[in-house]
Protein backbone atom coordinates (compact mmCIF):
# COMPACT_ATOMS: atom_id res chain seq x y z
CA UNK A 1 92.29 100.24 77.30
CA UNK A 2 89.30 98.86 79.78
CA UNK A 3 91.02 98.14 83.35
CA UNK A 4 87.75 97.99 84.91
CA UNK A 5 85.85 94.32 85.08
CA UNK A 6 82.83 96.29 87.07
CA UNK A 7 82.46 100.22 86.57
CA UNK A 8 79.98 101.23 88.33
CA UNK A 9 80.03 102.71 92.33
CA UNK A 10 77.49 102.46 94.43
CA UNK A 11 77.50 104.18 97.72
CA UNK A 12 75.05 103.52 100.36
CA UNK A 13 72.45 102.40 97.33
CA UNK A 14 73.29 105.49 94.74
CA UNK A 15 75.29 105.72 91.94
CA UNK A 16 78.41 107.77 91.95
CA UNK A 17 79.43 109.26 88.51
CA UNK A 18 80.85 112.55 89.43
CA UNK A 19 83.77 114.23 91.67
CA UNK A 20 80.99 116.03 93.35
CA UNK A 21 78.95 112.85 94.22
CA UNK A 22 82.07 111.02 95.62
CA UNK A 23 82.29 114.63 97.99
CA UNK A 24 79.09 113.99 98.74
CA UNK A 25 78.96 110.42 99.65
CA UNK A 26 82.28 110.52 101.92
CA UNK A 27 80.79 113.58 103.55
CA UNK A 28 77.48 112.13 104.64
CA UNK A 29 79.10 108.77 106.14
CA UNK A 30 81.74 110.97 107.94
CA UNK A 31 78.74 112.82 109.74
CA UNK A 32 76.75 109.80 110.51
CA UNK A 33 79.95 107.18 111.33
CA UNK A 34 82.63 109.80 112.00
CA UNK A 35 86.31 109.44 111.51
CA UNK A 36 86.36 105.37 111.94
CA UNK A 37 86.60 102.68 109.56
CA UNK A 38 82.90 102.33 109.53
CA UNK A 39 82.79 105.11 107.50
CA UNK A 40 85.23 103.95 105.06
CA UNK A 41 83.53 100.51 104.60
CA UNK A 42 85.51 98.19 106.33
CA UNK A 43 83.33 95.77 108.37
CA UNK A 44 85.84 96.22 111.49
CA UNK A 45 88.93 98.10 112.78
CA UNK A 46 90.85 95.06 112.31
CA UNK A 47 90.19 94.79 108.56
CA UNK A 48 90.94 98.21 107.93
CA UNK A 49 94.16 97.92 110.26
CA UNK A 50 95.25 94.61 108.26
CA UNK A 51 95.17 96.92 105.18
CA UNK A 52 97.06 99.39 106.43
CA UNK A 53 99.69 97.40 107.43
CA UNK A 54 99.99 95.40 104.78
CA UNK A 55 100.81 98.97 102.72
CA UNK A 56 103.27 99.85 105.42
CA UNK A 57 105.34 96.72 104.49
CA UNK A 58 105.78 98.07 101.18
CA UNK A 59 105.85 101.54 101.75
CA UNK A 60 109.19 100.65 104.23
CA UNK A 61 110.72 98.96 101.35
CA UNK A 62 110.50 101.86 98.72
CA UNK A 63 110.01 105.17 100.04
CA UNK A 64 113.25 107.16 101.25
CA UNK A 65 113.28 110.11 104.16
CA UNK A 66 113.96 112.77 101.46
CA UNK A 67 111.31 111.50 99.12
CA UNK A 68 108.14 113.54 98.81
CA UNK A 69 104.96 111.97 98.65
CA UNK A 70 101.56 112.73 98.07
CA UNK A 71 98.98 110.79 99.24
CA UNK A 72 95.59 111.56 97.49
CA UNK A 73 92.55 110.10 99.20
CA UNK A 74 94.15 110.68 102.45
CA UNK A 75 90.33 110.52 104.90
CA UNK A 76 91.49 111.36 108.11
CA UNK A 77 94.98 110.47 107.69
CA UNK A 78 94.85 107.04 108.50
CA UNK A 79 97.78 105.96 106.82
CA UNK A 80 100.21 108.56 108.24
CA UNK A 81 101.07 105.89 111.82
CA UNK A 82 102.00 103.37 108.82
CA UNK A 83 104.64 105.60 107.06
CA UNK A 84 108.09 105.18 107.06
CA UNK A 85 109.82 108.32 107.55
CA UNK A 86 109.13 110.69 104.46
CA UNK A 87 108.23 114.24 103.11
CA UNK A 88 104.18 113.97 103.37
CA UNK A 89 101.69 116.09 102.00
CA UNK A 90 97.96 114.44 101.98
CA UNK A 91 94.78 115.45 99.79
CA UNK A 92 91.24 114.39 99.86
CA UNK A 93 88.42 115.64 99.04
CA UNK A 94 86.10 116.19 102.25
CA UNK A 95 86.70 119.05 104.02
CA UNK A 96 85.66 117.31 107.40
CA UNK A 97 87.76 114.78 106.57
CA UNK A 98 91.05 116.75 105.98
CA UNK A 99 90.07 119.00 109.29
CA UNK A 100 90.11 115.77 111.11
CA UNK A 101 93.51 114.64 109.72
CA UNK A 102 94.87 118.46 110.88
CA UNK A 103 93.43 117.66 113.93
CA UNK A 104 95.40 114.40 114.49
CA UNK A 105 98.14 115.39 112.51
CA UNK A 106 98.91 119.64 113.19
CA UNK A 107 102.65 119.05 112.01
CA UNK A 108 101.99 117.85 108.62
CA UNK A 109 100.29 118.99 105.44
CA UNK A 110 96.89 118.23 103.90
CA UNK A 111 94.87 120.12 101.95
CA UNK A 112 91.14 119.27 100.73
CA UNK A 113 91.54 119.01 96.64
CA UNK A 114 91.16 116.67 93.89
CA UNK A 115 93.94 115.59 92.07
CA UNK A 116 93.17 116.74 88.84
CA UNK A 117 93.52 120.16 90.09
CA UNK A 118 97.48 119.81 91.44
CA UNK A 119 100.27 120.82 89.26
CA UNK A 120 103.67 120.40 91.90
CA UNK A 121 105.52 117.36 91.44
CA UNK A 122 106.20 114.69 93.90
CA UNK A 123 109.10 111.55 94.24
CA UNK A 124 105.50 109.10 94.81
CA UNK A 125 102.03 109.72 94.45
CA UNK A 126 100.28 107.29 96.28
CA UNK A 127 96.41 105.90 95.30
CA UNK A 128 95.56 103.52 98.26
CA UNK A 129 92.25 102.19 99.03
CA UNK A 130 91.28 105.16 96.54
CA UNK A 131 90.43 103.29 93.07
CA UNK A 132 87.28 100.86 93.81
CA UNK A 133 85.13 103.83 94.96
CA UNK A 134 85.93 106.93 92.09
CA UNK A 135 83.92 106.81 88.74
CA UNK A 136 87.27 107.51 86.77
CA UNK A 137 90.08 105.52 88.35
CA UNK A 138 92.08 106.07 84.94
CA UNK A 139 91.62 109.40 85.26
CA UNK A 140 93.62 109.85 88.85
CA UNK A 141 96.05 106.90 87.74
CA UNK A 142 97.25 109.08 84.68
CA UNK A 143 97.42 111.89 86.37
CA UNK A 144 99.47 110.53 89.37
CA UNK A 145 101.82 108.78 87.22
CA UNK A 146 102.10 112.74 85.26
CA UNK A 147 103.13 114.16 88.99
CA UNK A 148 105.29 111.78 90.36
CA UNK A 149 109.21 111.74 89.20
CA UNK A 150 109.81 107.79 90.84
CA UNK A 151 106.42 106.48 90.17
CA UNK A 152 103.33 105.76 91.90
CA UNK A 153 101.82 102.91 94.51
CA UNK A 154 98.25 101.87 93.65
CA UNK A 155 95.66 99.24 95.04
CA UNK A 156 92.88 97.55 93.15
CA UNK A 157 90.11 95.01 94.05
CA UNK A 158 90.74 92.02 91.65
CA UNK A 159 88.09 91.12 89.96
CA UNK A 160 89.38 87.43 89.97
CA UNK A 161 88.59 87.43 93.82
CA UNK A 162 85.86 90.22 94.33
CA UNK A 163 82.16 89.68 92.50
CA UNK A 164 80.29 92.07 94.13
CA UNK A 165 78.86 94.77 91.78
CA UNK A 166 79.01 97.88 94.19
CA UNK A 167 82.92 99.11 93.62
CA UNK A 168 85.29 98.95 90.82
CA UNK A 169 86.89 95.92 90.12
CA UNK A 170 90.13 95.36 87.70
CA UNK A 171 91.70 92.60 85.70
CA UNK A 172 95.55 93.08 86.83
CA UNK A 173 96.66 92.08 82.83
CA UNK A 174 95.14 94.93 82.20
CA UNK A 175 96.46 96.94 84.41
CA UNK A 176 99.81 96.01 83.82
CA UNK A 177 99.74 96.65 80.35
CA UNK A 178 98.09 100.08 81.18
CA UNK A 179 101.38 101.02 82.86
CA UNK A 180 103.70 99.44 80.48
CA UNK A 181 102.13 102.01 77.86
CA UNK A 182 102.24 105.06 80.24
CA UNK A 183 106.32 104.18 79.94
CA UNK A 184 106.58 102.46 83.26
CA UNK A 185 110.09 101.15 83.84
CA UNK A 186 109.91 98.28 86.34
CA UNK A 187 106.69 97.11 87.71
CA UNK A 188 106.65 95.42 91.01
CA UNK A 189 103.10 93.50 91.92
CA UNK A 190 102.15 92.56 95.74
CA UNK A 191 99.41 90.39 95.82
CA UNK A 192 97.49 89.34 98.97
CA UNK A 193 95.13 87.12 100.76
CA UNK A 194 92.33 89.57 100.77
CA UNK A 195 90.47 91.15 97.33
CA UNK A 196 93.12 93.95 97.03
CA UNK A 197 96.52 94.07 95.09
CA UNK A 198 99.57 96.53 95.20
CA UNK A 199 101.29 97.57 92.29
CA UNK A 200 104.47 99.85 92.76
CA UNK A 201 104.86 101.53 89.38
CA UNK A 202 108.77 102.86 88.41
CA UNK A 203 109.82 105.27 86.40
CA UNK A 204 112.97 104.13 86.75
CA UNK A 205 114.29 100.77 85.54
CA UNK A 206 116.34 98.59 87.81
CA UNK A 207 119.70 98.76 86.45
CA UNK A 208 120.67 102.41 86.28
């Protein structure tokens, strides 16, 4: 099933088709831009702030203090100020990245690793602000939804508001009806004013 309206990633004018390349890529805008938003592609502090918050809204609504969560993609650890209370572990894969996040962070846990490589299981896995920039978003979405034992929170550009041809965009049908046929339960959509959507994927069904 094609998700993807534009597959392709382009990174500071090269393609991105491996795990390697993405390493790569992050890695060099982290040592010119360091740990700011700037590096990450938002045009401002603000935008990447609005983002973040808007992901915090949701987050408060679903996640529980005894739930375990992994976030994968986790840069510096940007999101962590955002999270409701929770049992955190964050992965990513640039090393200077995750030695900035222990920096900021020293009391919780993040490792530098890919996702395909984890085996433990967690309540959430979360994929925000992840998707648009990895040459096999599928790839990390199935594997998420094999991890987690409630579900899994994921962003996408929508390809109904985004045209540019850099990042990954998605057609949220399609998307849906990817989850629907991983054996999602309940699927809650957030949409917003900007080019991203939320999805919150259940394993669980509403009535118990």
């Amino acid at each position: 099933m094609e998700i993807r309206e534009n597959k392709q990633v382009i990174i500071d004018g090269k393609a991105i088709h491996t795990w390697d390349e993405v390493k790569s890529a992050y890695g060099k805008r982290m040592e010119t831009y360091g740990p700011g938003s700037k590096g990450l592609f938002y045009s401002s502090d603000t935008a990447h702030s609005a983002r973040l918050a808007h992901s915090s809204k949701i987050l408060h609504q679903i996640i529980r203090p005894d739930d375990s969560v992994l976030d994968v993609g986790c840069g510096v650890g940007a999101l962590v100020p955002f999270m409701p209370p929770c049992v955190y572990r964050g992965i990513d894969l640039v090393a200077q990245s995750v030695e900035e996040a222990i920096r900021f962070y020293p009391d919780l846990s993040f490792d530098c690793a890919n996702l395909t490589d984890i085996t433990e299981k967690y309540d959430w896995v979360f994929l925000i602000a992840i998707t648009a920039s990895v040459p096999m978003p599928e790839v990390l979405i199935k594997k998420a939804w094999e991890l987690s034992t409630k579900g899994i929170i994921v962003d996408f550009l929508d390809a109904r508001k985004d045209h540019g041809d850099d990042l990954n965009t998605f057609r949220m049908g399609a998307c849906t009806d990817l989850f629907l046929d991983m054996g999602a339960q309940r699927i809650e959509l957030y949409p917003t004013r900007n080019l991203w959507n939320v999805y919150v994927v259940h394993k669980e069904p509403f009535w118990l």
